[in-house]
PDB file of N, CA and C in Angstrom:
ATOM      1  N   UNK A   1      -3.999 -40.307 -15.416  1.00  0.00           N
ATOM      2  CA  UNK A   1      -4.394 -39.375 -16.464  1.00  0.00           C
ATOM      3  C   UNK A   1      -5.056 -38.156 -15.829  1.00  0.00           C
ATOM      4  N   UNK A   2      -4.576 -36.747 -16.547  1.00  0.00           N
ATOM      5  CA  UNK A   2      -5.385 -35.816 -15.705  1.00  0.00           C
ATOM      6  C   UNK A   2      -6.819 -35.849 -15.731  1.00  0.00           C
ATOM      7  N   UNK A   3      -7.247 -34.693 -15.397  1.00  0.00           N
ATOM      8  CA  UNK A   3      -8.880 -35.009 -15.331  1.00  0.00           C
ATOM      9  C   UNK A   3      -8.976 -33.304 -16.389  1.00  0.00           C
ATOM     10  N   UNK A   4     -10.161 -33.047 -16.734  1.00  0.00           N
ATOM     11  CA  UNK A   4     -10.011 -31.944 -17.765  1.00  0.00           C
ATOM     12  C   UNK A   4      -9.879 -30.671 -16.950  1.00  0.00           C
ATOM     13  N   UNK A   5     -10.727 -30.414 -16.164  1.00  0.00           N
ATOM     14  CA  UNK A   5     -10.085 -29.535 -14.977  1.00  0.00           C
ATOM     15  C   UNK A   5      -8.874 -28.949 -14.623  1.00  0.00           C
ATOM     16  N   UNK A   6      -7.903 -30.365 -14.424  1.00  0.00           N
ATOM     17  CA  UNK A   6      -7.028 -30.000 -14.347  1.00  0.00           C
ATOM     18  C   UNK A   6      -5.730 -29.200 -15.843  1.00  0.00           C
ATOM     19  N   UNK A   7      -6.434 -29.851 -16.955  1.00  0.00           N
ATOM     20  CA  UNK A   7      -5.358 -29.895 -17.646  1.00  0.00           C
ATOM     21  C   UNK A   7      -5.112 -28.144 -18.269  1.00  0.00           C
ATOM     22  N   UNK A   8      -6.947 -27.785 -17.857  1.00  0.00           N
ATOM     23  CA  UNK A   8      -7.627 -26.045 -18.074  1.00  0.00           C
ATOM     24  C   UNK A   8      -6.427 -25.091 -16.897  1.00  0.00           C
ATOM     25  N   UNK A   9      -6.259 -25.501 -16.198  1.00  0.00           N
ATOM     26  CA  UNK A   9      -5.797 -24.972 -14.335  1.00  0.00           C
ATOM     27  C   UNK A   9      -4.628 -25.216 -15.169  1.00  0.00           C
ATOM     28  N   UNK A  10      -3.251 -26.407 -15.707  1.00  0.00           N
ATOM     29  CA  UNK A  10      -2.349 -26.623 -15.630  1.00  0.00           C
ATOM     30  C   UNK A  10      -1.598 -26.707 -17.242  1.00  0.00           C
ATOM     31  N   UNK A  11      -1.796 -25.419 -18.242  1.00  0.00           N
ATOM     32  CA  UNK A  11      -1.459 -25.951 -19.505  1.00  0.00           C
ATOM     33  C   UNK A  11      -0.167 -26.655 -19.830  1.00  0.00           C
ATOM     34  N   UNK A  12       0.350 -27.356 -20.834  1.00  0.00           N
ATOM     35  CA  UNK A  12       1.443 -28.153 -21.031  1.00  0.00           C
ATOM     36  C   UNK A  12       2.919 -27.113 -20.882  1.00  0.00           C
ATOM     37  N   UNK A  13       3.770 -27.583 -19.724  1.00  0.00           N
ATOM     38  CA  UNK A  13       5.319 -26.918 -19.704  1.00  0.00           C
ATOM     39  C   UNK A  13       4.627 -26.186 -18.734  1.00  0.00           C
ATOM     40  N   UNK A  14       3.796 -26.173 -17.748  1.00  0.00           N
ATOM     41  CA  UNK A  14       3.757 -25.521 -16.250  1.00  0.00           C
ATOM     42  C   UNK A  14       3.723 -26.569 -15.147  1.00  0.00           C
ATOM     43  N   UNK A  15       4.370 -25.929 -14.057  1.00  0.00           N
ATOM     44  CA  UNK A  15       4.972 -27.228 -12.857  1.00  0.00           C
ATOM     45  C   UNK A  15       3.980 -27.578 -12.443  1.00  0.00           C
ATOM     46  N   UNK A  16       3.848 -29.014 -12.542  1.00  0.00           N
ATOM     47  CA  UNK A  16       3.320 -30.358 -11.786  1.00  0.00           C
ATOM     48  C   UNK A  16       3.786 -30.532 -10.702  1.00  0.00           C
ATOM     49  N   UNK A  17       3.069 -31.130  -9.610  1.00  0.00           N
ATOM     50  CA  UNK A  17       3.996 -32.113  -8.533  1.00  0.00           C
ATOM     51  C   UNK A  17       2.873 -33.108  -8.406  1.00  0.00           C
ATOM     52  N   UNK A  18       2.800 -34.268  -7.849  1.00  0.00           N
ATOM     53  CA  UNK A  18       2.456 -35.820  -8.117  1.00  0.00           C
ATOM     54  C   UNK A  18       0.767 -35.665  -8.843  1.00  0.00           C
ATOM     55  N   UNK A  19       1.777 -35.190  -9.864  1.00  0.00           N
ATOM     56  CA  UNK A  19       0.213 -35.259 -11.052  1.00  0.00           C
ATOM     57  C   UNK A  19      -0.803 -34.318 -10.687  1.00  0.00           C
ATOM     58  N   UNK A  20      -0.598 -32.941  -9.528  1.00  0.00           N
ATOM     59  CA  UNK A  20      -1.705 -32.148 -10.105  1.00  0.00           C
ATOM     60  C   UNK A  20      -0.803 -30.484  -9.796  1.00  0.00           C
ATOM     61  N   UNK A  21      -1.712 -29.996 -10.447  1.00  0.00           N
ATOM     62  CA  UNK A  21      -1.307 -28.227 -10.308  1.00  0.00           C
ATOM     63  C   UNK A  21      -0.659 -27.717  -9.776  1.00  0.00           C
ATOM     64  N   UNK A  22       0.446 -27.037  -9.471  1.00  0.00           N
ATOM     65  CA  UNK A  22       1.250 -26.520  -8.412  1.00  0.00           C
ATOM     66  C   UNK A  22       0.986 -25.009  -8.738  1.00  0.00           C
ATOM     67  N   UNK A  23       0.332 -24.411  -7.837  1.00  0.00           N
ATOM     68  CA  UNK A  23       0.251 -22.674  -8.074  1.00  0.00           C
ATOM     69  C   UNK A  23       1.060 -22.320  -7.718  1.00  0.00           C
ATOM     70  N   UNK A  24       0.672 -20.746  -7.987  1.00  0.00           N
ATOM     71  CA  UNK A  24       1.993 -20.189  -6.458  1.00  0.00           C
ATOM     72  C   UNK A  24       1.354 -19.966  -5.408  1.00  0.00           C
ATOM     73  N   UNK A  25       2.216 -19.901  -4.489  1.00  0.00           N
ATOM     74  CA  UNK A  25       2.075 -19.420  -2.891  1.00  0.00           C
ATOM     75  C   UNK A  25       1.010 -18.075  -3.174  1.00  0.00           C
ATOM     76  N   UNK A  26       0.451 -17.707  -2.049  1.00  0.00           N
ATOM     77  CA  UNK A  26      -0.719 -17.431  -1.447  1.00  0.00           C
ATOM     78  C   UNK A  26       0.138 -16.079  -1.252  1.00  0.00           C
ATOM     79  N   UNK A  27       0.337 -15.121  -2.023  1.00  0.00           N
ATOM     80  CA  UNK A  27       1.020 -14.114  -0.790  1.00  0.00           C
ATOM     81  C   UNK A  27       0.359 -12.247  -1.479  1.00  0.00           C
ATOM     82  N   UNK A  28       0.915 -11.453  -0.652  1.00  0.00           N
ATOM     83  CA  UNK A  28       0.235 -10.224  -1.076  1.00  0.00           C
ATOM     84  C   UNK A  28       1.325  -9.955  -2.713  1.00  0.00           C
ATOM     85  N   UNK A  29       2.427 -10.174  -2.823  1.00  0.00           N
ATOM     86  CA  UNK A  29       3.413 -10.393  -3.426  1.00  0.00           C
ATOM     87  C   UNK A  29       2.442 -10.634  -4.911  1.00  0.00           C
ATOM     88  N   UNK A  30       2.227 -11.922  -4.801  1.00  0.00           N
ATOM     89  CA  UNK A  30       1.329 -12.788  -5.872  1.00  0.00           C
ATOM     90  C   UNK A  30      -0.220 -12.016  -6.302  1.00  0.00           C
ATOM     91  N   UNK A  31      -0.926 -11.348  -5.183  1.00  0.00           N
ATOM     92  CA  UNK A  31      -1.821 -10.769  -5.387  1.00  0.00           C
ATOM     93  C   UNK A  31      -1.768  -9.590  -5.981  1.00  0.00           C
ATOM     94  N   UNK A  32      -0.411  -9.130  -5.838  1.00  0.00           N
ATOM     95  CA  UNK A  32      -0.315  -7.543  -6.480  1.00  0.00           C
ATOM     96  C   UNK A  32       0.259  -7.172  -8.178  1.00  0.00           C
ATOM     97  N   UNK A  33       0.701  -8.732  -8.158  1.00  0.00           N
ATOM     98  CA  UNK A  33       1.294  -8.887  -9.742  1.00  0.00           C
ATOM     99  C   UNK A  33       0.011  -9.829 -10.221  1.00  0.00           C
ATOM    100  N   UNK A  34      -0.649  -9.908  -9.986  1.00  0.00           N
ATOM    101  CA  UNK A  34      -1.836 -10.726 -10.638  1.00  0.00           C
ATOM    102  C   UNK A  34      -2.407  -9.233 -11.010  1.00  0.00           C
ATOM    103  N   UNK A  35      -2.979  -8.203 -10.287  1.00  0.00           N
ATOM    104  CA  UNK A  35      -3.645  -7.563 -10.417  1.00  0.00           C
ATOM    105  C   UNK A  35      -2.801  -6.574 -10.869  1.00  0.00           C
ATOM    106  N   UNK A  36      -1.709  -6.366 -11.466  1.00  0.00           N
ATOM    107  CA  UNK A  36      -0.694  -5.647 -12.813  1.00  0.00           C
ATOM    108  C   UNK A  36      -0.962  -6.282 -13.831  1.00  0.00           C
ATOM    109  N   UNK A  37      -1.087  -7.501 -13.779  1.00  0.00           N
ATOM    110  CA  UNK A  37      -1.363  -8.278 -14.967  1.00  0.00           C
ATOM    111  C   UNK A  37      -2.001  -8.220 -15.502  1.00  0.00           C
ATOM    112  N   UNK A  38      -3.472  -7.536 -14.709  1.00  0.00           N
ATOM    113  CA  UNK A  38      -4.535  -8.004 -15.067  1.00  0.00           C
ATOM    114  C   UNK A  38      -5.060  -6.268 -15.703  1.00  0.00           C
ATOM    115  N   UNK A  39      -4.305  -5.250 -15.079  1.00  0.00           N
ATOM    116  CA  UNK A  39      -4.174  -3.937 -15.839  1.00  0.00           C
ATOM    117  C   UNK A  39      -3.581  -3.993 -17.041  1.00  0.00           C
ATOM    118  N   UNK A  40      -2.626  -4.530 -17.021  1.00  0.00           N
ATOM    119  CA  UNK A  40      -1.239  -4.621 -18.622  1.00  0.00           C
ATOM    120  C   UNK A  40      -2.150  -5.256 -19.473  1.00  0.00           C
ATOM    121  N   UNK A  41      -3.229  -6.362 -19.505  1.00  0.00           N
ATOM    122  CA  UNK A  41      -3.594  -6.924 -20.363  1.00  0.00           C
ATOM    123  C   UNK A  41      -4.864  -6.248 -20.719  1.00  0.00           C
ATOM    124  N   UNK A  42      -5.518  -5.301 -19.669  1.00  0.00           N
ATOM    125  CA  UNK A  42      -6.438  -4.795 -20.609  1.00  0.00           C
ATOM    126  C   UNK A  42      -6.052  -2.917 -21.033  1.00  0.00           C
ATOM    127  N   UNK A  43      -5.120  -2.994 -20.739  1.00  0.00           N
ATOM    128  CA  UNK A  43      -4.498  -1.699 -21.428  1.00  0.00           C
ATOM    129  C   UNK A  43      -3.645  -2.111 -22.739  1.00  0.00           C
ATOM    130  N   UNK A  44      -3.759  -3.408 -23.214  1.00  0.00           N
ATOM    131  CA  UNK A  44      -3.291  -3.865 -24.549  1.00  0.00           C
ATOM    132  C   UNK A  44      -1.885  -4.032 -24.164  1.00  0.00           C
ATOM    133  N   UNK A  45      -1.045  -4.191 -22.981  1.00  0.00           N
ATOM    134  CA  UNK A  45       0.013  -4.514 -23.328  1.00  0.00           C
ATOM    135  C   UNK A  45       0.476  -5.816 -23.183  1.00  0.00           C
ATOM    136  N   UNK A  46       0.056  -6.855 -23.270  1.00  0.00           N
ATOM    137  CA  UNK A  46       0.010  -8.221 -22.800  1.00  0.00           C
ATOM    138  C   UNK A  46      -1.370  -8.923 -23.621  1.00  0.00           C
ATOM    139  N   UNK A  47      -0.161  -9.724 -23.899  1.00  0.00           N
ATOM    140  CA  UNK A  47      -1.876 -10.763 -25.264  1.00  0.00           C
ATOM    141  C   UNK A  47      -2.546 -11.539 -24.022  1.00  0.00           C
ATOM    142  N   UNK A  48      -3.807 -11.816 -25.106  1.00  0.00           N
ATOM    143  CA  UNK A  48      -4.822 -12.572 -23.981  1.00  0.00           C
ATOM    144  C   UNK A  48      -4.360 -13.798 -24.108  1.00  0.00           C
ATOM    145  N   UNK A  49      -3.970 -14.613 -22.962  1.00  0.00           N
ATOM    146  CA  UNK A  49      -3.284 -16.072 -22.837  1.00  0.00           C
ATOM    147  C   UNK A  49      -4.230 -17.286 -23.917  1.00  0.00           C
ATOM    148  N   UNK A  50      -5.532 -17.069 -23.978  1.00  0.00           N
ATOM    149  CA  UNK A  50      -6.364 -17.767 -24.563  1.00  0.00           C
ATOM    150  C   UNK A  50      -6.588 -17.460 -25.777  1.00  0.00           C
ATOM    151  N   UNK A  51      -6.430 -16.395 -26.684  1.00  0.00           N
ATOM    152  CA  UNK A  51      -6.409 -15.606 -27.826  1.00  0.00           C
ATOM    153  C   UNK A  51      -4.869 -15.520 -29.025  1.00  0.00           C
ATOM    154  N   UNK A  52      -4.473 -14.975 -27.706  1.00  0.00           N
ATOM    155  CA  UNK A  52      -2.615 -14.286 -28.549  1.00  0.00           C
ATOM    156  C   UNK A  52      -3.011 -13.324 -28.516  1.00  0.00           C
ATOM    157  N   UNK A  53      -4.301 -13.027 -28.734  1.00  0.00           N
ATOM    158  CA  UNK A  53      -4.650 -11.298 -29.437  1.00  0.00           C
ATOM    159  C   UNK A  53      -4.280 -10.732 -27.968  1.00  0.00           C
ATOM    160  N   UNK A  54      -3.924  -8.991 -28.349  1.00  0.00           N
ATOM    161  CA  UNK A  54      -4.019  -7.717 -27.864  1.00  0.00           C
ATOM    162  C   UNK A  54      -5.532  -6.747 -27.863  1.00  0.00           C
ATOM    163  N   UNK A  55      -5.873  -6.601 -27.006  1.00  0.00           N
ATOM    164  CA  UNK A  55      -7.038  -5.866 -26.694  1.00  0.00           C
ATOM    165  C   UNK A  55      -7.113  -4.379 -25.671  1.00  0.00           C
ATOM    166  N   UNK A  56      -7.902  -3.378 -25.910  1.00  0.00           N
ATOM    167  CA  UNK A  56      -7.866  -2.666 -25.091  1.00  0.00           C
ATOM    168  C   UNK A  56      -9.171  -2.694 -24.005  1.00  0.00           C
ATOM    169  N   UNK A  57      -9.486  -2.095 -23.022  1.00  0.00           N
ATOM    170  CA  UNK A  57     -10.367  -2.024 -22.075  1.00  0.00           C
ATOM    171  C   UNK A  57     -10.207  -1.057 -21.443  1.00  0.00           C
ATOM    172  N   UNK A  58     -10.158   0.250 -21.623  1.00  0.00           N
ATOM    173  CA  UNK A  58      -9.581   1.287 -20.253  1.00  0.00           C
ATOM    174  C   UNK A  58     -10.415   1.349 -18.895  1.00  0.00           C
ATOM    175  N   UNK A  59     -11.760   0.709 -18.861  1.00  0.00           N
ATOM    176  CA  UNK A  59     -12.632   1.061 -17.914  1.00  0.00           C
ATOM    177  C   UNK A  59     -12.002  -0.379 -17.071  1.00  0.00           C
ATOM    178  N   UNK A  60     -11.502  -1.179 -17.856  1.00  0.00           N
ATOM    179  CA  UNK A  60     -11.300  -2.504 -17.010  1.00  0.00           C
ATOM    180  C   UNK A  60     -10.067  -2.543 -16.266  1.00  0.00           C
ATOM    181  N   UNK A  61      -9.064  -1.609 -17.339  1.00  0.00           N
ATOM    182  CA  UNK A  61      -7.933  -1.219 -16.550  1.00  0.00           C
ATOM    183  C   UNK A  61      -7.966  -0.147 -15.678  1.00  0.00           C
ATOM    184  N   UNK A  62      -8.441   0.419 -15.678  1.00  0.00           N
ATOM    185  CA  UNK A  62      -9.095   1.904 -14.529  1.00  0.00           C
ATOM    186  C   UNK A  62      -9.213   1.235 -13.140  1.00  0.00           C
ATOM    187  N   UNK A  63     -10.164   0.111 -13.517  1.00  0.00           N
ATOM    188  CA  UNK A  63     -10.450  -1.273 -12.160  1.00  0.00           C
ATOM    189  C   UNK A  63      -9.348  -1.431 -11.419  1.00  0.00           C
ATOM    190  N   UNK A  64      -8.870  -1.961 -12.694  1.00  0.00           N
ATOM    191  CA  UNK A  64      -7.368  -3.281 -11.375  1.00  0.00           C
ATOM    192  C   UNK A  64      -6.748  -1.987 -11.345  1.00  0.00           C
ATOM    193  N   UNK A  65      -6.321  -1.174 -11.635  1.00  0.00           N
ATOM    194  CA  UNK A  65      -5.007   0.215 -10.913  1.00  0.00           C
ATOM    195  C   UNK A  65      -6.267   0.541  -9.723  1.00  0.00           C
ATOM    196  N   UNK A  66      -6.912   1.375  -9.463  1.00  0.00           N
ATOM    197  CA  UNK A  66      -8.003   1.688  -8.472  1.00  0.00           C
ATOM    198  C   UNK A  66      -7.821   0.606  -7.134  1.00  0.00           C
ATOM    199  N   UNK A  67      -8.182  -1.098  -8.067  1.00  0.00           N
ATOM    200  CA  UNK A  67      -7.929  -1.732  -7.198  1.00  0.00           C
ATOM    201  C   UNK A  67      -6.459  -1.976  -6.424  1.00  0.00           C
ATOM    202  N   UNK A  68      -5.534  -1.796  -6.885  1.00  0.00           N
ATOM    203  CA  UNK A  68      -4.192  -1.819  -6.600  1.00  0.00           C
ATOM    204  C   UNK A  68      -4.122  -0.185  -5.327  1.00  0.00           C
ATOM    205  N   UNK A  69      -4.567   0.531  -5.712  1.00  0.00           N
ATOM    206  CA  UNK A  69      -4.503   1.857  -4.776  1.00  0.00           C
ATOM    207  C   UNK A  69      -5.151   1.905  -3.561  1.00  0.00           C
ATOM    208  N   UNK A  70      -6.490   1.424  -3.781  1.00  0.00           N
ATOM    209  CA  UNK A  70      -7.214   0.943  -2.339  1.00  0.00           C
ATOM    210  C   UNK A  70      -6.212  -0.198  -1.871  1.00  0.00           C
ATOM    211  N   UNK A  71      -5.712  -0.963  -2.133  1.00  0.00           N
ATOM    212  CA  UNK A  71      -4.803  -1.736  -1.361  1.00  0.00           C
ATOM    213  C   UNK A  71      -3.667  -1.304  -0.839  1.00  0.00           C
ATOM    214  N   UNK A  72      -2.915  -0.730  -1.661  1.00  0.00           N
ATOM    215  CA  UNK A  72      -2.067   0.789  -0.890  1.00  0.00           C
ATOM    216  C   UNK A  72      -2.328   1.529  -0.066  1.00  0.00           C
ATOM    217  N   UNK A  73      -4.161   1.657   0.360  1.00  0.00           N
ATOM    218  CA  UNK A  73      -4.484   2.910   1.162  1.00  0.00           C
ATOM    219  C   UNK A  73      -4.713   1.923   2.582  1.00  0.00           C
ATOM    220  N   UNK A  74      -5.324   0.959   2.266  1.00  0.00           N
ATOM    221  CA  UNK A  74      -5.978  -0.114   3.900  1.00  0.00           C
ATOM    222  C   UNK A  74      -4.827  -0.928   4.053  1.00  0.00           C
ATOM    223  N   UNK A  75      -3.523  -1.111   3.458  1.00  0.00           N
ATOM    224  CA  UNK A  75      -2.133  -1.836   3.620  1.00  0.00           C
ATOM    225  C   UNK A  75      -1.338  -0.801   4.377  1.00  0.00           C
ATOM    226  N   UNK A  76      -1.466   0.532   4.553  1.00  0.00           N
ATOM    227  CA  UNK A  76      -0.015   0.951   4.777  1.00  0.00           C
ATOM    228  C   UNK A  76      -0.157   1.119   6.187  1.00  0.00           C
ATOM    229  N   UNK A  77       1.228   1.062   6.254  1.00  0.00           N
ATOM    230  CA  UNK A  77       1.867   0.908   7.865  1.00  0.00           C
ATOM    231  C   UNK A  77       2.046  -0.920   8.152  1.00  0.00           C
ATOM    232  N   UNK A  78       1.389  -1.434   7.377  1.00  0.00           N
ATOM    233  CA  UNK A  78       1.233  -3.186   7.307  1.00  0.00           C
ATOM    234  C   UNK A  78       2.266  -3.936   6.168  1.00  0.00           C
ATOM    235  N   UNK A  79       2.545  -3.204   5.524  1.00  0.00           N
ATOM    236  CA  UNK A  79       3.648  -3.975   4.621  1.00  0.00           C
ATOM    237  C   UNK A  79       5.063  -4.156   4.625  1.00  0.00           C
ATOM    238  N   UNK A  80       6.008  -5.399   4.110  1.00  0.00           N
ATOM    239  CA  UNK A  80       7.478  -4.532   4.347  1.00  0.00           C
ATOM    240  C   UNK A  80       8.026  -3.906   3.265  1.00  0.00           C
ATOM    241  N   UNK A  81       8.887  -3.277   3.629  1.00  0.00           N
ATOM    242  CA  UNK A  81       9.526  -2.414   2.895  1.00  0.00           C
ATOM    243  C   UNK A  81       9.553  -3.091   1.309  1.00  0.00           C
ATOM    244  N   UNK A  82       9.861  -3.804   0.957  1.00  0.00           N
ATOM    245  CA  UNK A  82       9.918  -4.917  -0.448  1.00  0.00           C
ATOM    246  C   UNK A  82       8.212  -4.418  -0.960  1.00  0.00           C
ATOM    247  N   UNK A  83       7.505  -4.932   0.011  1.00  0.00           N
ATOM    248  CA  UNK A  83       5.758  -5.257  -0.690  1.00  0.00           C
ATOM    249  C   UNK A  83       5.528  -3.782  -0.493  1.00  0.00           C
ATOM    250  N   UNK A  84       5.948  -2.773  -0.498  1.00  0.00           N
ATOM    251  CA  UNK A  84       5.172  -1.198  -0.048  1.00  0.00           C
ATOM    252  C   UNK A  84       5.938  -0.659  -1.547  1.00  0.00           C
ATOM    253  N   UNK A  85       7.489  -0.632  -1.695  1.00  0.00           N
ATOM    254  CA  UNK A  85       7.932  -0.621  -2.882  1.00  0.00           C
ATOM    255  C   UNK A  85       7.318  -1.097  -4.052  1.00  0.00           C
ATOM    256  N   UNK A  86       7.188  -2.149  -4.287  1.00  0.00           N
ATOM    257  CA  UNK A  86       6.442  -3.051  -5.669  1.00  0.00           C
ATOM    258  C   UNK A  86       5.381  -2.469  -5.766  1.00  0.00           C
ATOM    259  N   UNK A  87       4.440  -2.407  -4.803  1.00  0.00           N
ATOM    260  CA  UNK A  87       3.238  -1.996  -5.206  1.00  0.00           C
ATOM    261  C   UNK A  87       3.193  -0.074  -5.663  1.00  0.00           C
ATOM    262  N   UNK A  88       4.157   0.320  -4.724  1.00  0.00           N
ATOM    263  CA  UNK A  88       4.168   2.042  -5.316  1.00  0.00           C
ATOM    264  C   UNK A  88       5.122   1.814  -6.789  1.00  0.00           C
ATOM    265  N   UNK A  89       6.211   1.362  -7.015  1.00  0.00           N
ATOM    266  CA  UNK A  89       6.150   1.602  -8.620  1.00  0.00           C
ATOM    267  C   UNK A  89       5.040   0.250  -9.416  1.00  0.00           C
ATOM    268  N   UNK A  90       4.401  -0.332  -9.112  1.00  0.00           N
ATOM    269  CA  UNK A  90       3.528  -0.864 -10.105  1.00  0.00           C
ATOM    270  C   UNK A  90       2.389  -0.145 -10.475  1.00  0.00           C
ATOM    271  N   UNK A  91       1.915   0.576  -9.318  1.00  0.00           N
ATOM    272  CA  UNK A  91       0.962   2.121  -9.172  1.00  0.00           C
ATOM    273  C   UNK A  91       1.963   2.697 -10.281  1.00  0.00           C
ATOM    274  N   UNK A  92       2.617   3.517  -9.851  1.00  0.00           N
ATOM    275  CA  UNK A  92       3.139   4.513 -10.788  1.00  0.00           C
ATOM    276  C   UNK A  92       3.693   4.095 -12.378  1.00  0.00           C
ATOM    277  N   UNK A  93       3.806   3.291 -12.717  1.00  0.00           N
ATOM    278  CA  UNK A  93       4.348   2.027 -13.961  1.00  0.00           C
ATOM    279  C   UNK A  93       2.518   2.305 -14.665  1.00  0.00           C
ATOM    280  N   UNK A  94       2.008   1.533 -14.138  1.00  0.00           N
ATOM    281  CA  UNK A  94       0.541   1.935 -14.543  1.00  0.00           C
ATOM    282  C   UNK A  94       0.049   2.887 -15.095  1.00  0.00           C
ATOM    283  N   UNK A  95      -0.058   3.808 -13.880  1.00  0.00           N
ATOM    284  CA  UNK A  95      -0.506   5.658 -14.297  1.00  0.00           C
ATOM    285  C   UNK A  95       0.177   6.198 -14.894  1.00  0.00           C
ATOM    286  N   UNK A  96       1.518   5.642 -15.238  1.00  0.00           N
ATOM    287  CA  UNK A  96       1.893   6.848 -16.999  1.00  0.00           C
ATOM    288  C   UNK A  96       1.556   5.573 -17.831  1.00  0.00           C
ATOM    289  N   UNK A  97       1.484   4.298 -18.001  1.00  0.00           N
ATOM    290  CA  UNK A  97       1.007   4.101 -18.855  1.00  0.00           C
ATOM    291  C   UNK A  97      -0.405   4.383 -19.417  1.00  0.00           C
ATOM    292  N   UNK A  98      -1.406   4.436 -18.399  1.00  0.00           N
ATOM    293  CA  UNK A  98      -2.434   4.725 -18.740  1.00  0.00           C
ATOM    294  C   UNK A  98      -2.897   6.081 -19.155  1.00  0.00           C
ATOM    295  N   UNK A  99      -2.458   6.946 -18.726  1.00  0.00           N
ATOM    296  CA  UNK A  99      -2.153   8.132 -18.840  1.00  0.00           C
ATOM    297  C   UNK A  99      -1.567   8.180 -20.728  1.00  0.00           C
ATOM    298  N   UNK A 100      -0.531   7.780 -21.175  1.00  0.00           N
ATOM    299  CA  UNK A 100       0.168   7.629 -22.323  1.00  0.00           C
ATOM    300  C   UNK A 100      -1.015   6.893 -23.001  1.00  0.00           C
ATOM    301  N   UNK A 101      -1.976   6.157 -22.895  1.00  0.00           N
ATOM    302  CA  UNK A 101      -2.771   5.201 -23.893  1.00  0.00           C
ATOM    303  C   UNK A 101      -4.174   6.428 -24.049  1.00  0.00           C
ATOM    304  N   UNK A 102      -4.035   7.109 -22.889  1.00  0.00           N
ATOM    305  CA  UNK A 102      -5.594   7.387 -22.852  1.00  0.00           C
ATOM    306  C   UNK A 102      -5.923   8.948 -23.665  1.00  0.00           C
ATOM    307  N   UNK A 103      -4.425   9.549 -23.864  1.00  0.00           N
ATOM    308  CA  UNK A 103      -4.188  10.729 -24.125  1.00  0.00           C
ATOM    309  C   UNK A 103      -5.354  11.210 -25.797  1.00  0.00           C
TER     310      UNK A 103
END
């Protein structure tokens, strides 16, 4: 039986393997769409997983893009071509949206 911990970490219809949590991999990849995610949802475009509701935050989304750009600035020359791409249109995907919300 899980333990409650886990069941918070693992809601029902997300992958298991021998009865506990399977995340994803560890990668800059994963870190850079966490932190889109985490812009989209407080720029209202993405419900809150725990809610359903839609919310805005611009100072919170101001954060994670900022934070996404300093990682663009101490990453480059260090990424490959794939992870330097994603992160410049998720930057730019961002800043007209935010730009478009904030008008």
């Amino acid at each position: 039986m899980a333990n409650v911990n886990e069941e918070k970490c693992c809601p029902p219809g997300q992958v298991r393997r021998d009865g506990k949590c399977v995340l994803p991999e560890v990668t800059f990849t994963t870190l850079v769409i966490s932190l889109n995610n985490s812009a989209l949802l407080h720029l209202g475009e993405l419900a809150n997983p725990e809610t359903g509701e839609k919310s805005q935050d611009f100072l919170l989304a101001k954060h994670a893009i900022d934070t996404l750009q300093l990682l663009k600035e101490k990453t480059a020359g260090n990424l490959t071509a794939k992870e330097s791409e994603l992160l410049a249109n998720m930057l730019y995907d961002l800043r007209m949206r935010y730009v478009q919300l904030t008008r």
